[in-house]
Protein backbone atom coordinates (compact mmCIF):
# COMPACT_ATOMS: atom_id res chain seq x y z
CA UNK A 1 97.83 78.64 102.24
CA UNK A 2 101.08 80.02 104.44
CA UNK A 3 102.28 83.34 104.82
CA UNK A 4 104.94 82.13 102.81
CA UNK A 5 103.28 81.08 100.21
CA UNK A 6 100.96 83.78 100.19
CA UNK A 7 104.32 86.32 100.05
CA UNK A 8 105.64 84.57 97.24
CA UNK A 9 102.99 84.58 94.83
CA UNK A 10 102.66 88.51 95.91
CA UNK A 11 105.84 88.96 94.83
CA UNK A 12 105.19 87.40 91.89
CA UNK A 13 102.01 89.04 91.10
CA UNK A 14 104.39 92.38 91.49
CA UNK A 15 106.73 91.01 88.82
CA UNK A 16 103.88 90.31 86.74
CA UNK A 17 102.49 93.98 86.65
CA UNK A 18 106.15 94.97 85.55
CA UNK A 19 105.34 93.20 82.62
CA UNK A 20 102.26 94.17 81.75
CA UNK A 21 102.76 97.80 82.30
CA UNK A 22 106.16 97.71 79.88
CA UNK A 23 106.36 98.07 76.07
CA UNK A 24 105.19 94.49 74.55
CA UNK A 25 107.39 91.99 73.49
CA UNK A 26 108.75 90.86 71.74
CA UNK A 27 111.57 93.52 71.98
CA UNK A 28 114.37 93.41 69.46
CA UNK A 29 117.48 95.85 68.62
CA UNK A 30 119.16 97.20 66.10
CA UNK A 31 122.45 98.67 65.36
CA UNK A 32 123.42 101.32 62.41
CA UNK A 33 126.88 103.11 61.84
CA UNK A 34 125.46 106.28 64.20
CA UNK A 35 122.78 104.42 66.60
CA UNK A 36 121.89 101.62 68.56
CA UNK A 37 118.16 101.36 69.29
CA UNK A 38 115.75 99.24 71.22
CA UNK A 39 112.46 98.29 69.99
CA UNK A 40 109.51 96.59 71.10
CA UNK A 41 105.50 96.12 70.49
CA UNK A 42 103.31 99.54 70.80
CA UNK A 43 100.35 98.98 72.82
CA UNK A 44 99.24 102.15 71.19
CA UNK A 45 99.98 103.62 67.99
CA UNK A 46 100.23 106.47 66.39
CA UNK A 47 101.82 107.50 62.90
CA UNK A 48 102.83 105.27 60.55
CA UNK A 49 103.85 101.30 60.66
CA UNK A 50 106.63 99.84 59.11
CA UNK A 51 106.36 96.50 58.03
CA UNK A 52 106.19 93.59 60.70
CA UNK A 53 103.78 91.89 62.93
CA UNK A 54 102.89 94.74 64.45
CA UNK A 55 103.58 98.41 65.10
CA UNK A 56 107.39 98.73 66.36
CA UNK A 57 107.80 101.11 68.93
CA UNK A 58 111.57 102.39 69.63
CA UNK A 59 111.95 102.37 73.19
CA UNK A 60 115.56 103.72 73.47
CA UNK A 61 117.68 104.95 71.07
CA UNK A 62 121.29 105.57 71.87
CA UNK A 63 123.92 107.46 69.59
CA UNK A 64 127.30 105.91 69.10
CA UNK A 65 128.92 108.91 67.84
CA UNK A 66 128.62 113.40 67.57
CA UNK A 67 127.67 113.65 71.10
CA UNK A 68 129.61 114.00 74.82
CA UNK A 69 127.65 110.69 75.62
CA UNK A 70 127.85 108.86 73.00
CA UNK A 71 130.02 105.91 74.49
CA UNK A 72 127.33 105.05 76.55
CA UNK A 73 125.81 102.96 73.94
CA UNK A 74 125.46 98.94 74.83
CA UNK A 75 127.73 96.33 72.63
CA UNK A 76 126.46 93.73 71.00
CA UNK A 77 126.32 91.13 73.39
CA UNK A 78 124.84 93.68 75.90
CA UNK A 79 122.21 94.43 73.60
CA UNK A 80 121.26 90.49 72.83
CA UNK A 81 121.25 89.43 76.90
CA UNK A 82 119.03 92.44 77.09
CA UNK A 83 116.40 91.39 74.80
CA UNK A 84 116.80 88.11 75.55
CA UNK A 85 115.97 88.45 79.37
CA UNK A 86 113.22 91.18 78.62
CA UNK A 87 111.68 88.71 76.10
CA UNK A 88 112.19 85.18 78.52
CA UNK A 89 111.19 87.20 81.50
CA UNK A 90 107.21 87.12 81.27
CA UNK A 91 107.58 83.09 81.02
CA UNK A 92 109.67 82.56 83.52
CA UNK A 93 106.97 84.51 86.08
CA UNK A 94 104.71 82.25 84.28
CA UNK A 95 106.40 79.18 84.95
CA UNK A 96 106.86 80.41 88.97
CA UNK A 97 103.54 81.32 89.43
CA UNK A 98 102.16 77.93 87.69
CA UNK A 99 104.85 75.92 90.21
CA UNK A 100 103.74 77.57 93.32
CA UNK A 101 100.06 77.30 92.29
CA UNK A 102 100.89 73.31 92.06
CA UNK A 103 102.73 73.25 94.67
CA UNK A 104 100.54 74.46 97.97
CA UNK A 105 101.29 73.83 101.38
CA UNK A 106 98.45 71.07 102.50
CA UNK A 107 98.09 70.69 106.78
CA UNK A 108 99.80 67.44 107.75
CA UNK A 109 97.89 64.98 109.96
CA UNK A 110 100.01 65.49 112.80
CA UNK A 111 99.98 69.08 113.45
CA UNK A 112 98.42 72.13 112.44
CA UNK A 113 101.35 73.93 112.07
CA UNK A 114 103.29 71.78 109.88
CA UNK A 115 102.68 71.73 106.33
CA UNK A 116 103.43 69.23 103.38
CA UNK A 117 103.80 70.14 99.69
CA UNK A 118 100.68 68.91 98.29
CA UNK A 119 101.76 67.02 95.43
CA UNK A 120 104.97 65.67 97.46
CA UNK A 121 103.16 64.74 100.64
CA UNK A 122 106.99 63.65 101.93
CA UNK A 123 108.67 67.09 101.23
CA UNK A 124 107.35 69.93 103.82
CA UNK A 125 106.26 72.50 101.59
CA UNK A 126 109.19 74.87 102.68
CA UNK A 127 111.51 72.33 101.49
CA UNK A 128 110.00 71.45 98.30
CA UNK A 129 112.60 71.49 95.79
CA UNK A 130 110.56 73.28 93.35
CA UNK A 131 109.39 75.82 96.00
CA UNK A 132 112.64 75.89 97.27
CA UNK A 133 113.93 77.25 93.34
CA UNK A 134 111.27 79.37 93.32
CA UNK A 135 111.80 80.91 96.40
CA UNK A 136 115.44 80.90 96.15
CA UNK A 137 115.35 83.25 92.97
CA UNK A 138 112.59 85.55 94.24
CA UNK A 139 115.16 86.13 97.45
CA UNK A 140 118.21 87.28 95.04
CA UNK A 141 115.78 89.24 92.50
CA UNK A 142 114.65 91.32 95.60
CA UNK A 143 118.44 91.37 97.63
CA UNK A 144 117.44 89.27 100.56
């Protein structure tokens, strides 16, 4: 294992306690004449449940109307890329951490230094095209 590859799966180990520290998923909103809210899973519950797979937990609740702020609250389409990135997020740290796992730098023959992809011996593992993705969004999620 590389620095790299080593400060990569940090990363996304950070990204994964994000998730497990938030409300569960899967998170859903909803939208009356006065209020928009934001719901998701409780991980603990107390007071009644309404209906559902499991207890609903409102996680933000924002009035559209009888206060100085209320024009704050998101539109629709905010409100669905909202859920839908809170809810696809977990799987796609899956999916990164399952690629790099795959995808570790083996010692070439030649050189100590250099390393290959080990299922793509012909790729150096920097230049992986699956490491390179991987790496590539990890840079813009954290500004670099």
């Amino acid at each position: 294992m590389t620095d790299r590859h080593q400060e990569l799966l940090l990363k996304l180990e950070g990204l994964r306690k994000l998730v497990n520290e938030a409300t569960l998923g899967p998170w859903y909103c909803a939208e009356s004449r006065d209020v928009w809210t934001l719901h998701g899973e409780a991980r603990e519950f107390k007071g009644k449940i309404k209906g559902g797979a499991g207890p609903s937990m409102q996680i933000l609740k924002a009035p559209k109307r009888g206060t100085s702020y209320a024009e704050y609250w998101p539109n629709a389409a905010d409100g669905a890329l909202l859920v839908t990135a809170v809810n696809m997020f977990p799987f796609w740290v899956d999916w990164a951490t399952e690629v790099l796992n795959r995808h570790v730098p083996a010692v070439c023959g030649c050189r100590q230094d250099h390393f290959l992809c080990s299922p793509h011996r012909y790729y150096q593992w920097h230049e992986c095209p699956e490491v390179l993705a991987v790496s590539r969004a990890l840079a813009m999620m954290h500004g670099e």
